[in-house]
C-alpha atoms as a PDB file:
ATOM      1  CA  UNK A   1     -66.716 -35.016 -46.312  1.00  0.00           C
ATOM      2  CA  UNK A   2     -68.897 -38.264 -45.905  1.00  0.00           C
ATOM      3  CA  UNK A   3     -68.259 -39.392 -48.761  1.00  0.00           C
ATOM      4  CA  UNK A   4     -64.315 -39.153 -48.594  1.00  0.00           C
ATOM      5  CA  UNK A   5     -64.429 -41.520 -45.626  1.00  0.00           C
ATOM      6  CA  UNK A   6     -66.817 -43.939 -46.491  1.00  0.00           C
ATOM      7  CA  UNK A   7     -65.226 -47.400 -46.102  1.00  0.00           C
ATOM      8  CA  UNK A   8     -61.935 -45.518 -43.960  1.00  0.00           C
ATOM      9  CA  UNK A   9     -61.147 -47.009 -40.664  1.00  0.00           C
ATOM     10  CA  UNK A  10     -57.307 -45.500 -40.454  1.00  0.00           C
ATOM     11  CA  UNK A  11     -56.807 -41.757 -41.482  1.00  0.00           C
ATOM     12  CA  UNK A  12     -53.269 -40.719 -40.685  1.00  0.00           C
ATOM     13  CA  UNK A  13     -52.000 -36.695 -41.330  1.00  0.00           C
ATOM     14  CA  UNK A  14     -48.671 -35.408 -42.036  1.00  0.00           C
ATOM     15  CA  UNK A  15     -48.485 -31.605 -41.174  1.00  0.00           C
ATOM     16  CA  UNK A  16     -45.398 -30.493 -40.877  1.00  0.00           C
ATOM     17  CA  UNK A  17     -43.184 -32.821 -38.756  1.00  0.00           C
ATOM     18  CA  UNK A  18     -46.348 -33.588 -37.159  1.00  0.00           C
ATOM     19  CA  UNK A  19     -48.539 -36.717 -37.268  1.00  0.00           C
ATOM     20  CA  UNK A  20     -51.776 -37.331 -36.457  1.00  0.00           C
ATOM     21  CA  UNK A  21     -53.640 -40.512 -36.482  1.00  0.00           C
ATOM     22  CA  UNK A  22     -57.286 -41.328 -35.921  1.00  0.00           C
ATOM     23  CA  UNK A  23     -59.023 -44.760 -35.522  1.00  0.00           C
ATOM     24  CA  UNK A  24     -62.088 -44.203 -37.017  1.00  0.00           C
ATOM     25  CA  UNK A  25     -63.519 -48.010 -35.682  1.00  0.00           C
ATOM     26  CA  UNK A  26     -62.847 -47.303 -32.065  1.00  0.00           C
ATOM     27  CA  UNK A  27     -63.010 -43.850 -31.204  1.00  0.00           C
ATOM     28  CA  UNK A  28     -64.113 -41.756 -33.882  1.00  0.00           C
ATOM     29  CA  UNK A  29     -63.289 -37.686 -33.514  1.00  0.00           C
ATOM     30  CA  UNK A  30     -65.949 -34.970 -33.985  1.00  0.00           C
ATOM     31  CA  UNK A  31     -66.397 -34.165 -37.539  1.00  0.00           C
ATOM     32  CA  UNK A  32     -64.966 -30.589 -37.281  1.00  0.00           C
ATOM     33  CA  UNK A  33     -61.901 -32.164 -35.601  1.00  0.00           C
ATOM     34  CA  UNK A  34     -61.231 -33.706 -38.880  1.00  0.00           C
ATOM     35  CA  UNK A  35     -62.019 -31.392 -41.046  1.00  0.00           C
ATOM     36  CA  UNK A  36     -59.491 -29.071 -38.955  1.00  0.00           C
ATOM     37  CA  UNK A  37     -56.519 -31.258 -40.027  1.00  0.00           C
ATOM     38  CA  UNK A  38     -57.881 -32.804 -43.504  1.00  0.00           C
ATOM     39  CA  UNK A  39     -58.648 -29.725 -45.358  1.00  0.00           C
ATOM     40  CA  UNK A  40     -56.620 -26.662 -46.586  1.00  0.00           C
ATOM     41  CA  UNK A  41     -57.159 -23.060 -46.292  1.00  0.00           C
ATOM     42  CA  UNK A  42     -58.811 -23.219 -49.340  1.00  0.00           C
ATOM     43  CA  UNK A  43     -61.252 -25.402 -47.914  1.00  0.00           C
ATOM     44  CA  UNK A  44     -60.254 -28.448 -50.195  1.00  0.00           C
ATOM     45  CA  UNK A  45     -58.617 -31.956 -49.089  1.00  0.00           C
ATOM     46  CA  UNK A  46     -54.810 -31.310 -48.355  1.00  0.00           C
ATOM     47  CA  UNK A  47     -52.598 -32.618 -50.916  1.00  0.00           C
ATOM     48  CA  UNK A  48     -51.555 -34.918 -51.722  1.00  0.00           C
ATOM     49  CA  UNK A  49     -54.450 -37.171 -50.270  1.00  0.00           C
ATOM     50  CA  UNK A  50     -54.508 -40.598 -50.766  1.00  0.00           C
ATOM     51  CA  UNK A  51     -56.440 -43.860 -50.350  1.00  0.00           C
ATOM     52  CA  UNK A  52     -54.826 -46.774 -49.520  1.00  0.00           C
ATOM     53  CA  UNK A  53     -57.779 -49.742 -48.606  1.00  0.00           C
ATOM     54  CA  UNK A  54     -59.353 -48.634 -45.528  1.00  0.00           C
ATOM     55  CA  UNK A  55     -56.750 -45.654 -44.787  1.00  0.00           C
ATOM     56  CA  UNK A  56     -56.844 -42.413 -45.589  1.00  0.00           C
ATOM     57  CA  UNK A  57     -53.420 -40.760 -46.481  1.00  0.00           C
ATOM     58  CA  UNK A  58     -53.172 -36.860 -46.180  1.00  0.00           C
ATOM     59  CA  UNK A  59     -50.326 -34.564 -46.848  1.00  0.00           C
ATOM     60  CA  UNK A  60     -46.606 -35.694 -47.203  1.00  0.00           C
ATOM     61  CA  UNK A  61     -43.912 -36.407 -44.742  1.00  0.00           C
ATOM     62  CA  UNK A  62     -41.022 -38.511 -45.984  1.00  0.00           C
ATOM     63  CA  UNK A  63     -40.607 -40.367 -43.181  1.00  0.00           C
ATOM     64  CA  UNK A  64     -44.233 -41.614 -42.590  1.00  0.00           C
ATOM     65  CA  UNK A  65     -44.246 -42.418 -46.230  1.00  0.00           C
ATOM     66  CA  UNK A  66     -41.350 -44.447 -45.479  1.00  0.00           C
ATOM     67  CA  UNK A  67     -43.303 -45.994 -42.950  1.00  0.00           C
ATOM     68  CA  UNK A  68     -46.435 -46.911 -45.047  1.00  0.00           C
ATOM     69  CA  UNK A  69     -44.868 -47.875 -48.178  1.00  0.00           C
ATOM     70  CA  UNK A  70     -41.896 -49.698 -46.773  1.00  0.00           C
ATOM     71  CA  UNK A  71     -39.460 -47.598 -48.551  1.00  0.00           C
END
């Protein structure tokens, strides 16, 4: 999971009509808080997942994608 957040300082997640947004440069969560809301029942990275620069996108939510991409 290190590895996927190397470099991140934003990772926002879209479950449901939920959002959830962590700073990683000020107040960083407990690793097994993240994995909780980054990864799948499968165990892999919810989809979709992207990286945007420092942020870390995870799931979908038309309105937050709104939000990020301007649309």
């Amino acid at each position: 999971m290190s590895r996927v957040l190397e470099g991140i300082r934003q990772v926002i997640v879209a479950k449901g009509k939920k959002v959830v947004r962590f700073d990683l440069a000020k107040d960083a969560p407990e690793p097994a808080e993240l994995e909780a809301v980054l990864l799948g029942p499968t165990g892999n990275l919810r989809a979709p997942t992207m990286r945007m620069g420092k942020t870390l996108l995870v799931g979908f939510q038309e309105a937050l994608y709104g939000e990020v991409f301007g649309a």
